[in-house]
N, C-alpha and C. Protein backbone atom coordinates (compact mmCIF):
# COMPACT_ATOMS: atom_id res chain seq x y z
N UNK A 1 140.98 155.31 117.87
CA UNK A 1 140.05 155.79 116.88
C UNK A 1 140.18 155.02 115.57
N UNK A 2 141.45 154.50 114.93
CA UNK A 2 141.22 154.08 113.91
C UNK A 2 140.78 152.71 113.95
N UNK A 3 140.74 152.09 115.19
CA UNK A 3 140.19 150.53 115.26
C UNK A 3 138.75 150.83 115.48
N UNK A 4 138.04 151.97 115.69
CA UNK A 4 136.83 152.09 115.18
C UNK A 4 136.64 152.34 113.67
N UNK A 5 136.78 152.88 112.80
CA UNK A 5 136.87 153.07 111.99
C UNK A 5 137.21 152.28 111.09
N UNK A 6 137.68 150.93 111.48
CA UNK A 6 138.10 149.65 110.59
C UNK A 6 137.30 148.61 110.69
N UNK A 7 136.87 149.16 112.14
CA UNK A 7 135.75 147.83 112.71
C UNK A 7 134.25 148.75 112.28
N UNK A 8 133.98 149.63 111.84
CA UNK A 8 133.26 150.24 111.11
C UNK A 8 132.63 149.77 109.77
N UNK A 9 134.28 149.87 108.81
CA UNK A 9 134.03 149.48 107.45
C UNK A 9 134.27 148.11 107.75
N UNK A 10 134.82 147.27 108.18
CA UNK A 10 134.14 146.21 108.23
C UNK A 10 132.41 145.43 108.62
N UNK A 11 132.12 146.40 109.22
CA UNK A 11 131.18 145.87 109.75
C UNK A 11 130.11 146.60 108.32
N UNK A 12 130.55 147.55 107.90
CA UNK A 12 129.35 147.80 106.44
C UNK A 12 130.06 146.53 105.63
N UNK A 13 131.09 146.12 105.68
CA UNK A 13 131.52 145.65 104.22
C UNK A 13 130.56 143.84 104.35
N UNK A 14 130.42 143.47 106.18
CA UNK A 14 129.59 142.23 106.03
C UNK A 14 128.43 142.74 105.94
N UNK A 15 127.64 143.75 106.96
CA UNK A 15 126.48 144.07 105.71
C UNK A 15 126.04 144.21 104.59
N UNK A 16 126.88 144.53 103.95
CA UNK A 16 126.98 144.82 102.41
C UNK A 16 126.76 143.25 102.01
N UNK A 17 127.48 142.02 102.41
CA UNK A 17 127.66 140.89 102.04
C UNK A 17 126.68 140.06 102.37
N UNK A 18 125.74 140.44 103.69
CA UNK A 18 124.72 139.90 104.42
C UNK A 18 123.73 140.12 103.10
N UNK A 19 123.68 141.15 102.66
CA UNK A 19 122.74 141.77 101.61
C UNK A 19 122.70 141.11 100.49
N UNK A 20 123.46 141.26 100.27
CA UNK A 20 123.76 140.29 98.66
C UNK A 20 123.28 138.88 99.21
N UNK A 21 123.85 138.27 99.96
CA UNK A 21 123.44 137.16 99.97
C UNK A 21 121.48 136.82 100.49
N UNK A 22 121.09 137.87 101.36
CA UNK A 22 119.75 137.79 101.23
C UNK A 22 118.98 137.99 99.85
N UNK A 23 119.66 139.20 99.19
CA UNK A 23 119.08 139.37 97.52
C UNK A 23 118.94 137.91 96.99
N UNK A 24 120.38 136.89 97.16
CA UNK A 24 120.15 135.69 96.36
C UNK A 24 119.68 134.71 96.92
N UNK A 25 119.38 134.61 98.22
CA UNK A 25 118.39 133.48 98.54
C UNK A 25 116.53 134.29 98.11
N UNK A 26 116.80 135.46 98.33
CA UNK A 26 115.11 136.23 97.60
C UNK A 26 114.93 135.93 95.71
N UNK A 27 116.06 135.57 95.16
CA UNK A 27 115.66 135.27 93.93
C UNK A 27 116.00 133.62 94.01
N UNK A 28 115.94 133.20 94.70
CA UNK A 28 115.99 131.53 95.00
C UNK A 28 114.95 131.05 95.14
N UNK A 29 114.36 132.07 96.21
CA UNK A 29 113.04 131.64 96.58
C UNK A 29 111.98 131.96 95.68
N UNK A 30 112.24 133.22 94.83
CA UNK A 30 111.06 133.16 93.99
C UNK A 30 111.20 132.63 92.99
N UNK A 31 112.31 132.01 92.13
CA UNK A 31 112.43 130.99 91.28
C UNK A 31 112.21 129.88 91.77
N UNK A 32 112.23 129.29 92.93
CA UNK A 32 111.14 127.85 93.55
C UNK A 32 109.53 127.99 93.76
N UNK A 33 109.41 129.18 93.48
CA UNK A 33 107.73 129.57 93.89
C UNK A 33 107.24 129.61 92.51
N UNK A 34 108.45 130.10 91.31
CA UNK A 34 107.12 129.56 90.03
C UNK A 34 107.49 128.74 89.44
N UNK A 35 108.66 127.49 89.97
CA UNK A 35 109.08 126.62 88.90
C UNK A 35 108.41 125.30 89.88
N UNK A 36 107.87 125.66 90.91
CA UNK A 36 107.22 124.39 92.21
C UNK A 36 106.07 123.77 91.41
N UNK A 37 105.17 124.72 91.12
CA UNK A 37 104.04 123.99 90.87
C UNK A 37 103.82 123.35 89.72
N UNK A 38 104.54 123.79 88.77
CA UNK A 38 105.14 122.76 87.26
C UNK A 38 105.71 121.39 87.74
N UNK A 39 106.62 121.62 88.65
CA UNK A 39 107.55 120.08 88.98
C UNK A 39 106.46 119.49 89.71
N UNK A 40 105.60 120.03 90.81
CA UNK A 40 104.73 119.05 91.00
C UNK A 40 103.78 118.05 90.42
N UNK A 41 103.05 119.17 89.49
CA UNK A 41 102.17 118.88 88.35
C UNK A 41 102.94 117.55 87.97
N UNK A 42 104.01 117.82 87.04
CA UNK A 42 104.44 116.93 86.05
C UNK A 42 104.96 115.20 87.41
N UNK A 43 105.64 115.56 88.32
CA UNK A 43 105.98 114.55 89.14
C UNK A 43 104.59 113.83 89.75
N UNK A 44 103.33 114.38 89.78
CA UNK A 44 102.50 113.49 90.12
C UNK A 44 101.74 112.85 89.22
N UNK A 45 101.93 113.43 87.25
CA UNK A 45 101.56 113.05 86.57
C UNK A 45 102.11 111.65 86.02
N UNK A 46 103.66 111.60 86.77
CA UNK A 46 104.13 110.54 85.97
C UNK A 46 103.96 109.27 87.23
N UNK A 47 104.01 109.66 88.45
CA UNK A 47 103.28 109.02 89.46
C UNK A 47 102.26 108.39 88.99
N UNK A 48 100.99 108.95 88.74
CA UNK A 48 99.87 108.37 88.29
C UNK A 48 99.94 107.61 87.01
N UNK A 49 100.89 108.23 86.18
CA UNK A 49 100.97 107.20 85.26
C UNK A 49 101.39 105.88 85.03
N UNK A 50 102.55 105.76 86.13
CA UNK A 50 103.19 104.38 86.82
C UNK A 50 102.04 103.55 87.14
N UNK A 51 101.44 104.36 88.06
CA UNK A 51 100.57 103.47 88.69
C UNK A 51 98.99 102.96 87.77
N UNK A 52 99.08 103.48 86.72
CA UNK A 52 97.62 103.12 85.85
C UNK A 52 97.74 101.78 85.89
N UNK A 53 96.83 100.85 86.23
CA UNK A 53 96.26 99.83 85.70
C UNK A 53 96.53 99.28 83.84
N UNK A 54 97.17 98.25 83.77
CA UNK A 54 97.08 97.82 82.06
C UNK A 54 96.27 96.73 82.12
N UNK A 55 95.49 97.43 80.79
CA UNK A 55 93.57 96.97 80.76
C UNK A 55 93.86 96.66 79.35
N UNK A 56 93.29 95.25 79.67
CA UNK A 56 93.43 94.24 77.93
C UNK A 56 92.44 95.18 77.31
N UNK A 57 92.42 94.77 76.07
CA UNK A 57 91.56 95.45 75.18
C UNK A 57 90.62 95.01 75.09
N UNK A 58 89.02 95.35 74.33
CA UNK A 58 88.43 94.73 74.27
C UNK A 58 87.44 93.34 73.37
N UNK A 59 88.52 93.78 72.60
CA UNK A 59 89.02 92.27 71.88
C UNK A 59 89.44 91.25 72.45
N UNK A 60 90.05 90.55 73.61
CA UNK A 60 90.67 90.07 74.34
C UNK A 60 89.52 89.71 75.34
N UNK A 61 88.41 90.11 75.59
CA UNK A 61 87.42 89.81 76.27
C UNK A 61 86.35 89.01 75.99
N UNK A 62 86.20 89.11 74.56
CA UNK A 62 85.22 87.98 73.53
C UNK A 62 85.64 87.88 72.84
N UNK A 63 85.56 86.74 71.98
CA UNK A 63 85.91 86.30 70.64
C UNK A 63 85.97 87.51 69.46
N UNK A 64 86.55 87.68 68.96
CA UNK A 64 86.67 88.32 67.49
C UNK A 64 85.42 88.21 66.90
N UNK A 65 85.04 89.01 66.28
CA UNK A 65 83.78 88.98 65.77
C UNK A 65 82.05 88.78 66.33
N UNK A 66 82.47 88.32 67.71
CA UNK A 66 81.11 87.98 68.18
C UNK A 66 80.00 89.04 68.33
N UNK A 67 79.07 88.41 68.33
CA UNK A 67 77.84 89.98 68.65
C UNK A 67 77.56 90.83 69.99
N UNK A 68 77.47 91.77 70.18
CA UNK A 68 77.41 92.27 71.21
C UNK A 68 76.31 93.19 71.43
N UNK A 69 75.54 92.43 72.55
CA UNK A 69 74.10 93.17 72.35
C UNK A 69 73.85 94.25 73.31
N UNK A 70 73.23 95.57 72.95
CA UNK A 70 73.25 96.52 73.60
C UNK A 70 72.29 97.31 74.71
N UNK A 71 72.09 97.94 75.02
CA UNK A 71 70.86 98.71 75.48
C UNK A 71 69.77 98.87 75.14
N UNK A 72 69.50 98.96 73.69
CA UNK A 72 68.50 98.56 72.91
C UNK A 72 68.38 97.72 72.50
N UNK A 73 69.02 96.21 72.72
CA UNK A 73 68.08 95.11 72.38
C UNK A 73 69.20 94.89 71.20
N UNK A 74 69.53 96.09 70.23
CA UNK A 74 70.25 95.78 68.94
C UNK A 74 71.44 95.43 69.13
N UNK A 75 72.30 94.25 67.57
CA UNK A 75 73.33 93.97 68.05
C UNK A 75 74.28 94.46 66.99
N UNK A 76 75.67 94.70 67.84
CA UNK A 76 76.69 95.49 67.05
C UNK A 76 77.85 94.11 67.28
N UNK A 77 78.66 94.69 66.44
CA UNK A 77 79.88 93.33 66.31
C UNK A 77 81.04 94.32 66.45
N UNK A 78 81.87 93.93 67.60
CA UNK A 78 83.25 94.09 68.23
C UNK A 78 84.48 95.09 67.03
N UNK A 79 83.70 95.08 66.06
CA UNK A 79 84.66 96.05 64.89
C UNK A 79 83.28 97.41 65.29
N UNK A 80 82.55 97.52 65.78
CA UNK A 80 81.63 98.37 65.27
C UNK A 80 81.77 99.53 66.32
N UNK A 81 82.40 99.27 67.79
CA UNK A 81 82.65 99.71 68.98
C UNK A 81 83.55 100.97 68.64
N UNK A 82 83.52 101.89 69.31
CA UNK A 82 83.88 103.13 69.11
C UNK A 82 84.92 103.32 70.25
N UNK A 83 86.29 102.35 70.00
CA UNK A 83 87.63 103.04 70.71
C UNK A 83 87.69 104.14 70.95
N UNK A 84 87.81 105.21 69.61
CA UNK A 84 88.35 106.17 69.56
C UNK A 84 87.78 107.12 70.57
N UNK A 85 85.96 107.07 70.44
CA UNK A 85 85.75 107.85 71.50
C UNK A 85 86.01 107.44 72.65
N UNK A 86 85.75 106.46 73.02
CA UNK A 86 86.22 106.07 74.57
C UNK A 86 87.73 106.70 74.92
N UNK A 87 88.61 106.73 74.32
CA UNK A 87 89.90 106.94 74.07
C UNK A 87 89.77 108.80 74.30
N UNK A 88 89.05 108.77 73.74
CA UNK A 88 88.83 110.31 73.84
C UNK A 88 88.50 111.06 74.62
N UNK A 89 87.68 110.47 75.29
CA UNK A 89 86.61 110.55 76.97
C UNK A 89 87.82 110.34 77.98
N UNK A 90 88.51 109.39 77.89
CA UNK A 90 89.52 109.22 78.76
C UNK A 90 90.34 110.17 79.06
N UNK A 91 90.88 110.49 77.40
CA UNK A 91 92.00 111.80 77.50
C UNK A 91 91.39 113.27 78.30
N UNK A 92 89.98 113.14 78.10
CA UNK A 92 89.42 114.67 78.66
C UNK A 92 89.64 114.69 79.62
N UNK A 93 89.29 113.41 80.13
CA UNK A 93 88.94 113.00 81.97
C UNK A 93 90.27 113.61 82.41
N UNK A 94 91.62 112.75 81.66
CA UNK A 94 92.78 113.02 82.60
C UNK A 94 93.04 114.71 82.36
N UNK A 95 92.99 115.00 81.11
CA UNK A 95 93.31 116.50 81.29
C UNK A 95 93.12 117.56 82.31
N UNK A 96 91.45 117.21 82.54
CA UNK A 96 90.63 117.63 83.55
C UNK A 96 91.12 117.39 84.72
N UNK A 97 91.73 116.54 84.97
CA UNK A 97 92.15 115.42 86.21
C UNK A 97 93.45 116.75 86.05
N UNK A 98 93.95 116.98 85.71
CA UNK A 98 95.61 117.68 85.33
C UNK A 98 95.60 119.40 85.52
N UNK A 99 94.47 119.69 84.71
CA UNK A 99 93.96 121.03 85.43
C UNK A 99 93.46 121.17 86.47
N UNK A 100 93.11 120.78 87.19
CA UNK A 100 92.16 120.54 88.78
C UNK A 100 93.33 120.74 89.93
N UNK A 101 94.56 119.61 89.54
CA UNK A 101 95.93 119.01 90.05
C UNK A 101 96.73 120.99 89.75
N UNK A 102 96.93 120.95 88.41
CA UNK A 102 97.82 122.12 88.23
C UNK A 102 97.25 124.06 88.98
N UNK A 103 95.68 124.09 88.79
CA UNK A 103 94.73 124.99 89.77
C UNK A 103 95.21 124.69 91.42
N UNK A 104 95.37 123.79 91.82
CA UNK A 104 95.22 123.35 93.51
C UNK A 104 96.32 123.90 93.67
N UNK A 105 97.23 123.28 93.12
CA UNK A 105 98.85 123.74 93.34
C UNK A 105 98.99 124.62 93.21
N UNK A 106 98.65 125.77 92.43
CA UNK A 106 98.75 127.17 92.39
C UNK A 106 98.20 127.59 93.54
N UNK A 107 97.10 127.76 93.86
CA UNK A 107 96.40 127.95 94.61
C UNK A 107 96.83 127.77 96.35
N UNK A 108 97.92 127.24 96.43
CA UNK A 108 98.51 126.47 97.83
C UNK A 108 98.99 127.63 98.27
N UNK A 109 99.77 127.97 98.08
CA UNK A 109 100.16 129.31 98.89
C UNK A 109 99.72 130.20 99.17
N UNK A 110 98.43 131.20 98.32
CA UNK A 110 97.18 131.28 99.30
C UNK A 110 96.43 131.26 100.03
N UNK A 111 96.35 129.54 99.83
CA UNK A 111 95.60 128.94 101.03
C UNK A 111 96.24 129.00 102.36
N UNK A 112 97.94 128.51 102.29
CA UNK A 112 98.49 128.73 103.43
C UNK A 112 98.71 130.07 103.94
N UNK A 113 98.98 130.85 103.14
CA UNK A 113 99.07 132.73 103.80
C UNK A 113 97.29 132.56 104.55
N UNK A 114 96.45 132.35 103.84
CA UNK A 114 95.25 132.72 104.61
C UNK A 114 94.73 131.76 106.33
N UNK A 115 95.14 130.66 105.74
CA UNK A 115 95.49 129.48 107.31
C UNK A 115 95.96 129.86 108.17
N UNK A 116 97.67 130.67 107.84
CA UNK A 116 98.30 130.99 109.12
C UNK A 116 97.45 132.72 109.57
N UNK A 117 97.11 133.32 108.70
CA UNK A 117 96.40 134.57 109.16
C UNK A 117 95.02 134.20 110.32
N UNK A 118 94.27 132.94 110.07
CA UNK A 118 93.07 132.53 110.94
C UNK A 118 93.95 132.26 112.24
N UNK A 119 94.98 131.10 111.91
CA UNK A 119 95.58 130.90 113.29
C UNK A 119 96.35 131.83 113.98
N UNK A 120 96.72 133.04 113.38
CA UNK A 120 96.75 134.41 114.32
C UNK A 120 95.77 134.65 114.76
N UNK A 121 95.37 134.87 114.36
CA UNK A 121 93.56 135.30 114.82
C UNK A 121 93.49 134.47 116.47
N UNK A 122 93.33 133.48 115.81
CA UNK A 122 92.92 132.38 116.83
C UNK A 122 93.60 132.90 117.77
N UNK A 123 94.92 132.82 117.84
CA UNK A 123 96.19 133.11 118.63
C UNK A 123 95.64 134.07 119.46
N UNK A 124 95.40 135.02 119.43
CA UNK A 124 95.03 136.74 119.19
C UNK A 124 93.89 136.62 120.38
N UNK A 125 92.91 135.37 120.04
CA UNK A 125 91.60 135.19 120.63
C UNK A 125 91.94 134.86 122.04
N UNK A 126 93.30 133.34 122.07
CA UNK A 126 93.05 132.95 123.06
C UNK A 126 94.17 133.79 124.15
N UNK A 127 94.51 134.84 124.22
CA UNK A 127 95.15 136.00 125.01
C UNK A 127 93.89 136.76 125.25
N UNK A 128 92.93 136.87 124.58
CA UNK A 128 91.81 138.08 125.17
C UNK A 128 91.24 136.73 126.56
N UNK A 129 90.74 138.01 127.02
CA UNK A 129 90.60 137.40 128.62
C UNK A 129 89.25 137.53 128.54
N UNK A 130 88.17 137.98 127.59
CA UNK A 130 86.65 137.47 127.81
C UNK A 130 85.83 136.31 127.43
N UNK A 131 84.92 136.06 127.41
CA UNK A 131 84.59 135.00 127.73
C UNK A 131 84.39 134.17 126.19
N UNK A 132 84.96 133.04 126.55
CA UNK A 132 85.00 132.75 124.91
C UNK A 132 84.38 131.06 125.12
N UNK A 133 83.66 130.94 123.89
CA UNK A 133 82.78 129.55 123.99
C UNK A 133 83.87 128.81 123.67
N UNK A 134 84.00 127.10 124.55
CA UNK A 134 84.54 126.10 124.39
C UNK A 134 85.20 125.66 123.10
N UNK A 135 83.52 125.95 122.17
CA UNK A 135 84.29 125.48 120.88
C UNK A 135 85.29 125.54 120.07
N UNK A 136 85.00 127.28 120.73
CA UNK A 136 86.15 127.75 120.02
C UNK A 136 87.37 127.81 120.56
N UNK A 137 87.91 127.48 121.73
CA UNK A 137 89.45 127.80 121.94
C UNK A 137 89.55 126.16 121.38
N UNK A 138 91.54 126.11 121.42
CA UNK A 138 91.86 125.31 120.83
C UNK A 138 92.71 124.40 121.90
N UNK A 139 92.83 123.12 121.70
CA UNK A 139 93.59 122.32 123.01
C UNK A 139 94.80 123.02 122.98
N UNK A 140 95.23 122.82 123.97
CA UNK A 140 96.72 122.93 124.56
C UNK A 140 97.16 121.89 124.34
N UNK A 141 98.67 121.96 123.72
CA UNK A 141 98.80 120.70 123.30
C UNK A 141 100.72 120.84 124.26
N UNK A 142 101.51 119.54 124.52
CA UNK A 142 101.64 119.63 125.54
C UNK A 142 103.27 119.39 124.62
């Protein structure tokens, strides 16, 4: 009787330990679920930034001062060109480009909870034994 009773509290005392240690892989995992899509964000931002293209200016393309004739016929001179907005247009673009990137990524785990719920489904479908159109079952894959 008492080697039940030892093999008892042992056996709560690794449950007890099983527990704890599931508690800390459950706050592992949800500290990778909201610190993921920041590290992605930022790791594909600096990705893309590696990889930008370096684009002479456009000074470097014509002479200093030369005229530059436009859409209308009229001519503006190479000081008259509006960097800043272009510069500005750019920055929106990427921001935009960065929110789109930082939305998707959020958005991923969603998408996958709802993916694997269809492919239950699916699952689900191809065990029913009536008659089901071609299209829809899925290959057997081997």
């Amino acid at each position: 009787m008492k080697r039940r009773v030892g093999s008892s509290e042992e056996e709560e005392e690794e449950n007890e330990e099983l527990e704890r240690d599931v508690k800390q892989m459950a706050e592992k995992l949800l500290q990778y679920r909201t610190t993921l899509p920041d590290h992605l964000r930022s790791t594909f931002t600096s990705v893309l930034t590696a990889q930008r293209p370096v684009l002479p200016p456009p000074s470097e393309s014509t002479p200093s001062g030369a005229p530059i004739p436009d859409a209308g016929g009229q001519v503006k001179s190479i000081e008259g060109l509006q960097d800043s907005e272009q510069d500005q247009e750019i920055a929106e673009k990427l921001q935009l480009l960065k929110d789109k990137i930082s939305s998707n990524v959020s958005a991923m785990p969603i998408v996958l909870k709802r993916m694997k719920e269809c492919i239950s489904k699916i699952d689900k479908l191809d065990s029913y034994n009536g008659i089901i159109h071609p299209a829809f079952k899925r290959k057997k894959t081997s």
